[in-house]
C-alpha atoms as a PDB file:
ATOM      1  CA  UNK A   1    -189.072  77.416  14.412  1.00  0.00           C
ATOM      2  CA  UNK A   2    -186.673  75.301  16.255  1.00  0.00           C
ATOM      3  CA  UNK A   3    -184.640  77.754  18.983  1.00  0.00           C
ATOM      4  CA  UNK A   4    -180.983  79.273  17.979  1.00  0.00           C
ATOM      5  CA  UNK A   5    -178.041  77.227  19.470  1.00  0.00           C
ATOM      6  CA  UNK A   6    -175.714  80.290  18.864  1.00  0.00           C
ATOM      7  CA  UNK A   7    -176.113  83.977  18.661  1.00  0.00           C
ATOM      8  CA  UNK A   8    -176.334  85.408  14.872  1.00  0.00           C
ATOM      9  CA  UNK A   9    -174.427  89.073  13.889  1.00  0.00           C
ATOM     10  CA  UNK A  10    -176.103  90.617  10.682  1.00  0.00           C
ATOM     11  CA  UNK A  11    -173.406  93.047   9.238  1.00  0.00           C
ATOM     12  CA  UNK A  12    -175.157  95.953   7.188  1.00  0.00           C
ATOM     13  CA  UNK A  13    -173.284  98.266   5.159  1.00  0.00           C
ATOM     14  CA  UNK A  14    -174.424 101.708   4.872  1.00  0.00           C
ATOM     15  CA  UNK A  15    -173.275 104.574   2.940  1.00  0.00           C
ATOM     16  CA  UNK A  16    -175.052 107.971   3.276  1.00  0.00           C
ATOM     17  CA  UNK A  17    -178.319 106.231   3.843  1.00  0.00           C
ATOM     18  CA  UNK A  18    -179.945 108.983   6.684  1.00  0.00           C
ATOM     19  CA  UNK A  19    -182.677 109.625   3.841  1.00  0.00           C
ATOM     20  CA  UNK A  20    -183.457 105.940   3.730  1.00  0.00           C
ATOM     21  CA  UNK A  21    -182.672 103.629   6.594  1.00  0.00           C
ATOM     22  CA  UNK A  22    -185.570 101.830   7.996  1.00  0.00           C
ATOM     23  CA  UNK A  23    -184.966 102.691  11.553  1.00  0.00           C
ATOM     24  CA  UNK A  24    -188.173 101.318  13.284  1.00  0.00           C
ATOM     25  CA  UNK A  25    -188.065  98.052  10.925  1.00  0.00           C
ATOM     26  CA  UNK A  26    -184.523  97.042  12.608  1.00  0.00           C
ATOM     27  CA  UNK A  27    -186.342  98.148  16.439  1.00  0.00           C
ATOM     28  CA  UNK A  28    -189.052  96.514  15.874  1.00  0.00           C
ATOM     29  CA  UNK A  29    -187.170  93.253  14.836  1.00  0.00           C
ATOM     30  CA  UNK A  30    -185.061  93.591  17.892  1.00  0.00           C
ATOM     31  CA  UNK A  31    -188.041  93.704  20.028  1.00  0.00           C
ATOM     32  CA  UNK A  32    -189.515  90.222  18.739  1.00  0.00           C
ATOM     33  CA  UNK A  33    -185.749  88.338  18.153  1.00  0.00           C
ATOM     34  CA  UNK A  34    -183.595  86.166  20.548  1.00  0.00           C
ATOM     35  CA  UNK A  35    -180.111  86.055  19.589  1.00  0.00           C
ATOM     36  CA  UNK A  36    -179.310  88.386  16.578  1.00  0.00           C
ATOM     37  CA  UNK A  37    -177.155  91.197  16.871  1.00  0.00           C
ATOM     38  CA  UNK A  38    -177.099  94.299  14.545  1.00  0.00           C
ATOM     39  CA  UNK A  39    -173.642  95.458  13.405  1.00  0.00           C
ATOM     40  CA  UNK A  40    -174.113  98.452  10.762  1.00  0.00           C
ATOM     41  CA  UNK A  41    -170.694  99.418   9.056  1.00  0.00           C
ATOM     42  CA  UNK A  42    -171.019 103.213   7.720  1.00  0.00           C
ATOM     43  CA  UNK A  43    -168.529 103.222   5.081  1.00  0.00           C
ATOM     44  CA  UNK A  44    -167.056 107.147   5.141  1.00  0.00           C
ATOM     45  CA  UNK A  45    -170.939 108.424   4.812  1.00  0.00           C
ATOM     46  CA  UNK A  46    -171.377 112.386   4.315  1.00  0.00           C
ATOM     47  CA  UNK A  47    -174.533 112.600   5.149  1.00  0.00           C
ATOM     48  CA  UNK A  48    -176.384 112.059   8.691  1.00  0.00           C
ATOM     49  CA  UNK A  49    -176.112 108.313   8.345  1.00  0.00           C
ATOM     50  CA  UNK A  50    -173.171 107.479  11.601  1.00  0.00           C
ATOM     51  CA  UNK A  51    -175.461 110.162  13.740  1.00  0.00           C
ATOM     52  CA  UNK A  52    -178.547 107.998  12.937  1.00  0.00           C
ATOM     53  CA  UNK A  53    -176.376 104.493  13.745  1.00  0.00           C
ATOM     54  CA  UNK A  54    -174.637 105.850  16.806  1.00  0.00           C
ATOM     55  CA  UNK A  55    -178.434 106.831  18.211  1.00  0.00           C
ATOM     56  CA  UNK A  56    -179.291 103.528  17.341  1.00  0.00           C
ATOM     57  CA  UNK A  57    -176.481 101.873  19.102  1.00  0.00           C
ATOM     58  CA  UNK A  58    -177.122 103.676  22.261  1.00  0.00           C
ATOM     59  CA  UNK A  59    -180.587 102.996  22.362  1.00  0.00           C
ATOM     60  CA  UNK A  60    -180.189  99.385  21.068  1.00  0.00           C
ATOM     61  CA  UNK A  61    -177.791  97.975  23.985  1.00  0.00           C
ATOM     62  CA  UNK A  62    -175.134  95.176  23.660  1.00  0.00           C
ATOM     63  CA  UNK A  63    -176.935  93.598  20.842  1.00  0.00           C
ATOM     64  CA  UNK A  64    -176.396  97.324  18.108  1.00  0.00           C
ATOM     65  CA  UNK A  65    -173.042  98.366  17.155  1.00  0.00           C
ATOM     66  CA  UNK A  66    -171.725 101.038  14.907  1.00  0.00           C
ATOM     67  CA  UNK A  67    -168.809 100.763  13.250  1.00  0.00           C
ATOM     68  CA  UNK A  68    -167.508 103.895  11.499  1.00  0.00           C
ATOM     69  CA  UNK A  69    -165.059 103.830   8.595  1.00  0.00           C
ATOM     70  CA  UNK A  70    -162.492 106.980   8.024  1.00  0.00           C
ATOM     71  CA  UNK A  71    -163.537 107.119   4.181  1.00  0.00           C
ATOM     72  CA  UNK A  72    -165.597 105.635   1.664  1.00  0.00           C
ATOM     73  CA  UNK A  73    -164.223 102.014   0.675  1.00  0.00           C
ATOM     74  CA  UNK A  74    -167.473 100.625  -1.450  1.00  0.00           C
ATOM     75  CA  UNK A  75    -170.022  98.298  -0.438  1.00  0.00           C
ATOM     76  CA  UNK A  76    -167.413  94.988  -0.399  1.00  0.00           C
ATOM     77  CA  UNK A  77    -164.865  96.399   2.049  1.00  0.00           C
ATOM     78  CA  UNK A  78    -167.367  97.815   3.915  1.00  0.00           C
ATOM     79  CA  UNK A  79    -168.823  94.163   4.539  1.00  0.00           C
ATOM     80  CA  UNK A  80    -165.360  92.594   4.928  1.00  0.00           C
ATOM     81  CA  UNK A  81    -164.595  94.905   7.948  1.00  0.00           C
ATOM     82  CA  UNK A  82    -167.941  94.657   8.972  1.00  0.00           C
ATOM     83  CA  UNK A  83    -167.251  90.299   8.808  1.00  0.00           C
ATOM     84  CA  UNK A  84    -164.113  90.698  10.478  1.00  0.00           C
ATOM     85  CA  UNK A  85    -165.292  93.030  13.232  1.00  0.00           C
ATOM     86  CA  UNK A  86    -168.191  90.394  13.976  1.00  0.00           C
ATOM     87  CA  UNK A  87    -165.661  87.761  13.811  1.00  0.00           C
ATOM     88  CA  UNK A  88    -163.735  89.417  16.847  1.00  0.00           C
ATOM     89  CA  UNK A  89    -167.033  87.774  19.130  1.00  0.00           C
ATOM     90  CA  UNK A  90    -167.378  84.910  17.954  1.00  0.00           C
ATOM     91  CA  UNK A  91    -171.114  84.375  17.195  1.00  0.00           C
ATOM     92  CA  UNK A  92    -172.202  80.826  15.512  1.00  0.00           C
ATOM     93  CA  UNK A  93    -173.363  82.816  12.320  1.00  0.00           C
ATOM     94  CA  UNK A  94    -172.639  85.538  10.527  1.00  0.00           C
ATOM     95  CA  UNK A  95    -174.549  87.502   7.853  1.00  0.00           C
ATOM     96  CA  UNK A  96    -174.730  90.424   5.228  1.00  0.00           C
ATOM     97  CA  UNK A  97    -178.123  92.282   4.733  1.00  0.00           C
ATOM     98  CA  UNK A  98    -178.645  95.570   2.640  1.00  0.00           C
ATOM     99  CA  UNK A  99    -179.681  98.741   4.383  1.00  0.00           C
ATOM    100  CA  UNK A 100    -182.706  99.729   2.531  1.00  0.00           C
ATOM    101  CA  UNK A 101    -184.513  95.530   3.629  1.00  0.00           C
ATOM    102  CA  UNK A 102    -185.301  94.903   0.134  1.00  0.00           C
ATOM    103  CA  UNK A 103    -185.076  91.548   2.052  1.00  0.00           C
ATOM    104  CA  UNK A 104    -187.357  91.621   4.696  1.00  0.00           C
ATOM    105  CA  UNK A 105    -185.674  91.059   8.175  1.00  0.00           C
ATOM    106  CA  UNK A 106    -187.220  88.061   9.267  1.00  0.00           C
ATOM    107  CA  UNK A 107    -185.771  86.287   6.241  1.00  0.00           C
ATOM    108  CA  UNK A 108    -182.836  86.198   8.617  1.00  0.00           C
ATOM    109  CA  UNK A 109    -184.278  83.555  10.727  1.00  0.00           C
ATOM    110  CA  UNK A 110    -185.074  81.359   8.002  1.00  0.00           C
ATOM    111  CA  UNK A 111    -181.800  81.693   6.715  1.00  0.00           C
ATOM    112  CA  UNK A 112    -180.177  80.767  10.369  1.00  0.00           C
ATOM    113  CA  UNK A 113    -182.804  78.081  11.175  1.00  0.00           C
ATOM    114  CA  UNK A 114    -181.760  76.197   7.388  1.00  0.00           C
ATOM    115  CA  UNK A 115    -177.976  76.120   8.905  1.00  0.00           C
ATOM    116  CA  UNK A 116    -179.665  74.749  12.169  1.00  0.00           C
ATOM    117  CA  UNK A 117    -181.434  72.040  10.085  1.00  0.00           C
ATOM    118  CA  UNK A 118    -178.728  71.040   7.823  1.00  0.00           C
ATOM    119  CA  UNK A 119    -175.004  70.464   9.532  1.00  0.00           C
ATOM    120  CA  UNK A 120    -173.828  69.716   6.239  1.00  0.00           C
ATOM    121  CA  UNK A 121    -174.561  73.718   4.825  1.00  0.00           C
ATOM    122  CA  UNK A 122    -172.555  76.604   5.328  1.00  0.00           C
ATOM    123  CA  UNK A 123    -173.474  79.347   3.527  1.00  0.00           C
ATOM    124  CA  UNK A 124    -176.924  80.154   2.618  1.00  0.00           C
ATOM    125  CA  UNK A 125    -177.846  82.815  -0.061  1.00  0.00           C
ATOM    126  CA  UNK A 126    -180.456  84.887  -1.032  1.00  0.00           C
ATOM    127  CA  UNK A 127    -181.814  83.974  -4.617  1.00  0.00           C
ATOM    128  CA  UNK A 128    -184.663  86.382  -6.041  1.00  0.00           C
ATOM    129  CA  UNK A 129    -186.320  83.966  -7.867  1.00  0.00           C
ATOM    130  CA  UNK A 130    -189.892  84.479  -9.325  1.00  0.00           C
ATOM    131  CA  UNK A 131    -192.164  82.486  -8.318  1.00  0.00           C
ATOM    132  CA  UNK A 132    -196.120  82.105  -7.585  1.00  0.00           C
ATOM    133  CA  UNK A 133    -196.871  83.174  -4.267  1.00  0.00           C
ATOM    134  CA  UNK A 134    -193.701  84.967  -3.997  1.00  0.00           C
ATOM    135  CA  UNK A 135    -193.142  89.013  -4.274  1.00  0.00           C
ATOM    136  CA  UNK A 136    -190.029  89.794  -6.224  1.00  0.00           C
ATOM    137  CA  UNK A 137    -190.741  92.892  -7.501  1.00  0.00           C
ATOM    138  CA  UNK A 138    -187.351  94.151  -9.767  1.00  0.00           C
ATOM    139  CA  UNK A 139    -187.058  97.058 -12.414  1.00  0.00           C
ATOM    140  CA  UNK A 140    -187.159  95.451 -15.927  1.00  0.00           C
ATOM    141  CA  UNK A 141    -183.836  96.322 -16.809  1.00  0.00           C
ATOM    142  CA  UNK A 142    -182.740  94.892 -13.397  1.00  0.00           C
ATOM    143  CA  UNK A 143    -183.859  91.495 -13.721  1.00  0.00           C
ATOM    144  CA  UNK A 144    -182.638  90.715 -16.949  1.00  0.00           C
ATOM    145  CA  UNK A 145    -179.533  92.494 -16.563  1.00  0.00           C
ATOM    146  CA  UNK A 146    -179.089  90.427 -13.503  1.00  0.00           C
ATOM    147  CA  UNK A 147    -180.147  87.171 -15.274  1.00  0.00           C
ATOM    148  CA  UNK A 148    -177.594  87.820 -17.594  1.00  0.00           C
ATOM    149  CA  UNK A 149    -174.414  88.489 -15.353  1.00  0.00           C
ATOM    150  CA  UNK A 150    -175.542  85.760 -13.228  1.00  0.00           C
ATOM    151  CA  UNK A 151    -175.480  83.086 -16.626  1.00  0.00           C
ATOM    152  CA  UNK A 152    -171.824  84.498 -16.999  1.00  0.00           C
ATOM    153  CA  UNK A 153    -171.281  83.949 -13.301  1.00  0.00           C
ATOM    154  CA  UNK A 154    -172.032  80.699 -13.224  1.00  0.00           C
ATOM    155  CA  UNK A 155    -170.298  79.677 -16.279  1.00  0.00           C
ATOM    156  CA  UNK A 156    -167.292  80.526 -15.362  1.00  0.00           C
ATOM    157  CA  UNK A 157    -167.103  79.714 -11.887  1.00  0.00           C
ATOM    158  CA  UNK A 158    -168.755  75.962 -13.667  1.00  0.00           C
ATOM    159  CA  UNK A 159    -171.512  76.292 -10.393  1.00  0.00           C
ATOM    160  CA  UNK A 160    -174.931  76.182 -10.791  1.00  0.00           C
ATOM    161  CA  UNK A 161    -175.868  79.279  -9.146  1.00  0.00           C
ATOM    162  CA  UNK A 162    -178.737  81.391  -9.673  1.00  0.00           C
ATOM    163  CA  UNK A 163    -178.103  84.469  -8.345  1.00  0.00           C
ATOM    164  CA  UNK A 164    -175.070  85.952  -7.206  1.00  0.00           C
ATOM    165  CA  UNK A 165    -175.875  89.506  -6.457  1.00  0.00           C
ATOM    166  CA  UNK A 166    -178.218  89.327  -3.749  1.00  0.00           C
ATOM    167  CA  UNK A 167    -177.412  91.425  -1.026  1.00  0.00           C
ATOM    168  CA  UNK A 168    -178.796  88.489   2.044  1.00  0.00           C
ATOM    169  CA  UNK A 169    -176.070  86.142   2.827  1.00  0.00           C
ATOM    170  CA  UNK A 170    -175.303  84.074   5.862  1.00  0.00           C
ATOM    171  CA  UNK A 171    -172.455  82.172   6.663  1.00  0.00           C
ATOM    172  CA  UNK A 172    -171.834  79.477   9.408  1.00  0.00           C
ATOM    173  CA  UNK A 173    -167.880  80.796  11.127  1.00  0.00           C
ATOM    174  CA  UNK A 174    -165.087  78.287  11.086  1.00  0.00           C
ATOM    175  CA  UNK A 175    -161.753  78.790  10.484  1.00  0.00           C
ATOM    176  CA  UNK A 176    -161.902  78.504   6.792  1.00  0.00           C
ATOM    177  CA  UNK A 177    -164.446  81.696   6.345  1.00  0.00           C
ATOM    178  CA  UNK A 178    -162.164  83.438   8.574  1.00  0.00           C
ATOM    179  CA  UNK A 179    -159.539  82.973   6.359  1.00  0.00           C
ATOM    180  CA  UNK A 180    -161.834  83.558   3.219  1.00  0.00           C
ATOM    181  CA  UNK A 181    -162.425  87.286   4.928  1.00  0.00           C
ATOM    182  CA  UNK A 182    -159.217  87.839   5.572  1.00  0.00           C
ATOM    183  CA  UNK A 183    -157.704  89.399   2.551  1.00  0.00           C
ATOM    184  CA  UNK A 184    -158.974  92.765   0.817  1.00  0.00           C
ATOM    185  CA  UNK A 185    -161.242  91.937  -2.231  1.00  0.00           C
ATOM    186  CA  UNK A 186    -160.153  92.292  -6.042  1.00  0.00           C
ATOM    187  CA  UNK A 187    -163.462  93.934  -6.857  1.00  0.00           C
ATOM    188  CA  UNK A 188    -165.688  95.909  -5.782  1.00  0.00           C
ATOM    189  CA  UNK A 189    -169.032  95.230  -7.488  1.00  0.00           C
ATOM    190  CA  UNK A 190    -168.631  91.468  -8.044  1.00  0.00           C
ATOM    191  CA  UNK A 191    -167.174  90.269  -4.368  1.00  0.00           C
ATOM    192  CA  UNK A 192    -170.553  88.226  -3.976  1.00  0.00           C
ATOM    193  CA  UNK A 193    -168.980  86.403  -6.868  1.00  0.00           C
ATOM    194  CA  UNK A 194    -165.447  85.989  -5.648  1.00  0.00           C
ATOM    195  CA  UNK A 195    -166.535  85.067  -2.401  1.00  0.00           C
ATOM    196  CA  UNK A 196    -167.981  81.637  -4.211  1.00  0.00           C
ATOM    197  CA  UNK A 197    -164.565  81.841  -5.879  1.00  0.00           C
ATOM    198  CA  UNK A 198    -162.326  81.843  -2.826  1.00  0.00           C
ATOM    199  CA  UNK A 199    -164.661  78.984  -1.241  1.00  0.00           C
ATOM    200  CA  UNK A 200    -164.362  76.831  -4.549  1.00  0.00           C
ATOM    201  CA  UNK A 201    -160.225  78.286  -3.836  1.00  0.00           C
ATOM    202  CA  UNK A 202    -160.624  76.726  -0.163  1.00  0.00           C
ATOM    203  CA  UNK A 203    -162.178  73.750  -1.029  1.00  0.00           C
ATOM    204  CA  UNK A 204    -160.912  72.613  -4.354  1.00  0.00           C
ATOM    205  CA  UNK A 205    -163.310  70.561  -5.246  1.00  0.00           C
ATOM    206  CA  UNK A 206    -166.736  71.825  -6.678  1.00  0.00           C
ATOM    207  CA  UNK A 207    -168.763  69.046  -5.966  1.00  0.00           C
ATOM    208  CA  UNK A 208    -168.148  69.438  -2.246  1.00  0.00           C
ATOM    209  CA  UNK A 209    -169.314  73.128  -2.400  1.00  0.00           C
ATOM    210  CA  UNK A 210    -172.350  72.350  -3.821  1.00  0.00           C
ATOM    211  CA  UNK A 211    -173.017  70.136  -0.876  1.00  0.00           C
ATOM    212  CA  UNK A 212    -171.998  73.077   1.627  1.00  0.00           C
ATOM    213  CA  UNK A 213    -173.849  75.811  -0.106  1.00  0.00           C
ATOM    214  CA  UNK A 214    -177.786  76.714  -0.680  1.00  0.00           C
ATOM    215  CA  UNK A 215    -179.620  78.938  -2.744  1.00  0.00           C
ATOM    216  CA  UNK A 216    -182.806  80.135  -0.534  1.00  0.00           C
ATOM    217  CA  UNK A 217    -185.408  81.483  -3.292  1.00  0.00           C
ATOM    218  CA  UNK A 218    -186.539  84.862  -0.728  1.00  0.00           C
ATOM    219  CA  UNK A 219    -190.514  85.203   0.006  1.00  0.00           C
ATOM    220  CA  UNK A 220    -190.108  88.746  -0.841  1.00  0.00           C
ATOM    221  CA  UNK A 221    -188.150  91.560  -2.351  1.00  0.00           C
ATOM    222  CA  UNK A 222    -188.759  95.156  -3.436  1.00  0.00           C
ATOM    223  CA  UNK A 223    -186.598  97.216  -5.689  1.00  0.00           C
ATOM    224  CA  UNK A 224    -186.101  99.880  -3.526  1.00  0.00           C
ATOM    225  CA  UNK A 225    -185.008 103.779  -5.074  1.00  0.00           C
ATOM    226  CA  UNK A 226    -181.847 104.468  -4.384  1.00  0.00           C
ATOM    227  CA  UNK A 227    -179.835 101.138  -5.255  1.00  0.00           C
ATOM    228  CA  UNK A 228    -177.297 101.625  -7.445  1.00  0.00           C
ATOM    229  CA  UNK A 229    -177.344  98.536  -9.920  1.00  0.00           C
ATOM    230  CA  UNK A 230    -177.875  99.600 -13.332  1.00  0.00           C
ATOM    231  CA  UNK A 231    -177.169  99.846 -17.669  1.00  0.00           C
ATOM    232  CA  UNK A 232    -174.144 102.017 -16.451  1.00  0.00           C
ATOM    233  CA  UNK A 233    -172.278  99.323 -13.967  1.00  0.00           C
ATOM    234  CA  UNK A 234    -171.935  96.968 -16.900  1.00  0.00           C
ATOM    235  CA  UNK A 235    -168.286  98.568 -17.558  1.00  0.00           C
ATOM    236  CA  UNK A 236    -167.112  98.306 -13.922  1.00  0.00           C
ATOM    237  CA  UNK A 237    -168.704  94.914 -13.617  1.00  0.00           C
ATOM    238  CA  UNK A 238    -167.112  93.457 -16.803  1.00  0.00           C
ATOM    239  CA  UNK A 239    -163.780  95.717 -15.234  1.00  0.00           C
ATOM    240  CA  UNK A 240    -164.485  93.405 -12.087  1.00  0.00           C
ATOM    241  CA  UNK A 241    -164.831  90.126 -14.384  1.00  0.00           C
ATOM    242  CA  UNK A 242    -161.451  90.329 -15.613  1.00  0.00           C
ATOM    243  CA  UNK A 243    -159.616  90.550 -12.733  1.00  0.00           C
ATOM    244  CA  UNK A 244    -161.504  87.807 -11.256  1.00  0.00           C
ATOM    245  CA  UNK A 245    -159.857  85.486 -14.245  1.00  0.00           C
ATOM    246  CA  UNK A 246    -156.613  86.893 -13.910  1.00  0.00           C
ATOM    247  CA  UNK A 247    -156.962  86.317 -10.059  1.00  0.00           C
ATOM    248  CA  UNK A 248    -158.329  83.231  -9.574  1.00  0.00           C
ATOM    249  CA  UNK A 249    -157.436  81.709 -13.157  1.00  0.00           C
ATOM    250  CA  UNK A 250    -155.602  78.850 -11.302  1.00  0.00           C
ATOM    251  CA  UNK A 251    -158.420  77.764  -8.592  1.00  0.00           C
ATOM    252  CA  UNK A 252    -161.230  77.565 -11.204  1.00  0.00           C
ATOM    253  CA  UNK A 253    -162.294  75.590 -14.525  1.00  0.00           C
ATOM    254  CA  UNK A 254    -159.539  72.766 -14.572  1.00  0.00           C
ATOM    255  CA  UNK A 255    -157.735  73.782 -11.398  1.00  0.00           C
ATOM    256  CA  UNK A 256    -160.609  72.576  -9.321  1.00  0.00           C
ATOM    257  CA  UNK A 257    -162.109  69.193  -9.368  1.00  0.00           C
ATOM    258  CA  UNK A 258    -165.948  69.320 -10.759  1.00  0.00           C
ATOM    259  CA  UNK A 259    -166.325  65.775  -8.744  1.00  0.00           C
ATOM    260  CA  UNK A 260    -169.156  63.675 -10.229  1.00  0.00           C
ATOM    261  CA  UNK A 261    -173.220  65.361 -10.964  1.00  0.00           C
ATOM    262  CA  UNK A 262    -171.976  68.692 -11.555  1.00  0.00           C
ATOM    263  CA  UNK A 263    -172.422  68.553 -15.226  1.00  0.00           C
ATOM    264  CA  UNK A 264    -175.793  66.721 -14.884  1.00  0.00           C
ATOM    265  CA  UNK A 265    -177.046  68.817 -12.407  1.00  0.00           C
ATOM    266  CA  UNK A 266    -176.328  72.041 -14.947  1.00  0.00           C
ATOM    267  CA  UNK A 267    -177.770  70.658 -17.827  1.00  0.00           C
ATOM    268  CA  UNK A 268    -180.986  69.735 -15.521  1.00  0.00           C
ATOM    269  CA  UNK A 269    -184.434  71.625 -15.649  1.00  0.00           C
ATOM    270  CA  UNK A 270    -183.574  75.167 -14.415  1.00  0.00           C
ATOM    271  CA  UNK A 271    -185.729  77.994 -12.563  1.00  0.00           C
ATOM    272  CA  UNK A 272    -186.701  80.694 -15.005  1.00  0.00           C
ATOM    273  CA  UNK A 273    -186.284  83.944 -14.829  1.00  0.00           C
END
């Protein structure tokens, strides 16, 4: 793996996770990484969590941080102030991981060494994708719940993207993500989505974020108890859905230009669930 030219900040959102936090996964990963830094956001836990992330911090020098908010905001604010705070050093790459590594840490630098590779990418995201020689190990009802949000997703926002809920993102900082971070979210459950949207917003032109984005199908990922995805978030998610078209109704479909291969590249051979 080719060495980092700029430090990485993984922003994890936590919220009254003391009964589940992998504490000697995120040591030990520490230990045997150059040029990551850990920036947990507890987000108004009432539980031990901020005890368990302040320990951490002390122990973990410059390169842990805890950063504590005053009440419980849900998992998409909690990652925007988490962004934002990370922002404030200006590392070459930022990134969002869930808590409970149902994506293994070292994903991380595959993730960061793809941006290194490719100067024309600037977000990379997870895709749980099943494949041979692959571990993606989701509830039933999970994966084909997901599979079918994620066909909605990507209808509307007319991008080919496989999945849009996975909680292991990395972005490459400029001015423009800045700026995509800087305003509260719409939704709660479905930011992974409107993220894409604001880009597509940024950008206007869908063709060119298809060039600037990648789908990285993960080597493994385990359900893990606890997460919170499920038959009863379909009303909040479809809640989330509509004010994404009332919000962004003017950036998307036939306010952005498709540019040419979009169509062709949706109506290609696709990965199955």
């Amino acid at each position: 793996m080719s060495a980092p030219s700029g430090r990485t900040t993984l922003v994890i959102p936590c919220y009254n996770e003391a009964d589940r936090l992998p504490v000697g996964d995120y040591r030990a990963f520490l230990v045997g990484t150059e040029a990551v830094d850990l920036l947990f956001v507890d987000d108004g836990s009432t539980d031990g969590t901020y005890g368990i992330l302040e320990e951490m911090s002390d122990s973990g020098g410059d390169r842990v941080s805890a950063l504590r908010l005053p009440e419980n905001r849900g998992k998409a604010e909690a990652v925007r102030a988490g962004i934002l705070a990370a922002l404030e050093d200006d590392p070459r790459y930022v990134a969002f991981w869930d808590a409970d590594l149902a994506t293994p840490l070292d994903t991380v630098l595959e993730f960061r060494e793809t941006l290194e590779l490719n100067d024309e990418l600037d977000w990379v995201l997870g895709s749980r994708v099943r494949l041979l020689g692959r571990r993606i190990d989701r509830k039933f009802h999970r994966h084909y719940l997901g599979r079918a949000m994620a066909t909605v997703f990507s209808a509307w926002l007319h991008l080919p993207v496989y999945d849009t809920q996975c909680g292991a993102k990395m972005f490459r900082v400029s001015d423009e993500l800045r700026a995509i971070f800087a305003e509260p979210f719409v939704t709660g459950w479905l930011f992974d989505v409107e993220l894409l949207a604001r880009l597509i917003r940024s950008r206007g032109d869908i063709a060119e974020v298809r060039r600037s984005v990648m789908e990285c199908p993960l080597p493994r990922w385990i359900d893990v108890k606890g997460s919170k995805l499920g038959v009863r978030s379909v009303g909040p998610v479809l809640r989330d859905l509509f004010r994404l078209r009332l919000s962004y109704r003017g950036s998307l479909g036939r306010g952005a230009r498709r540019g040419p291969g979009v169509d062709s590249a949706r109506r290609g051979p696709g990965v199955t669930p």
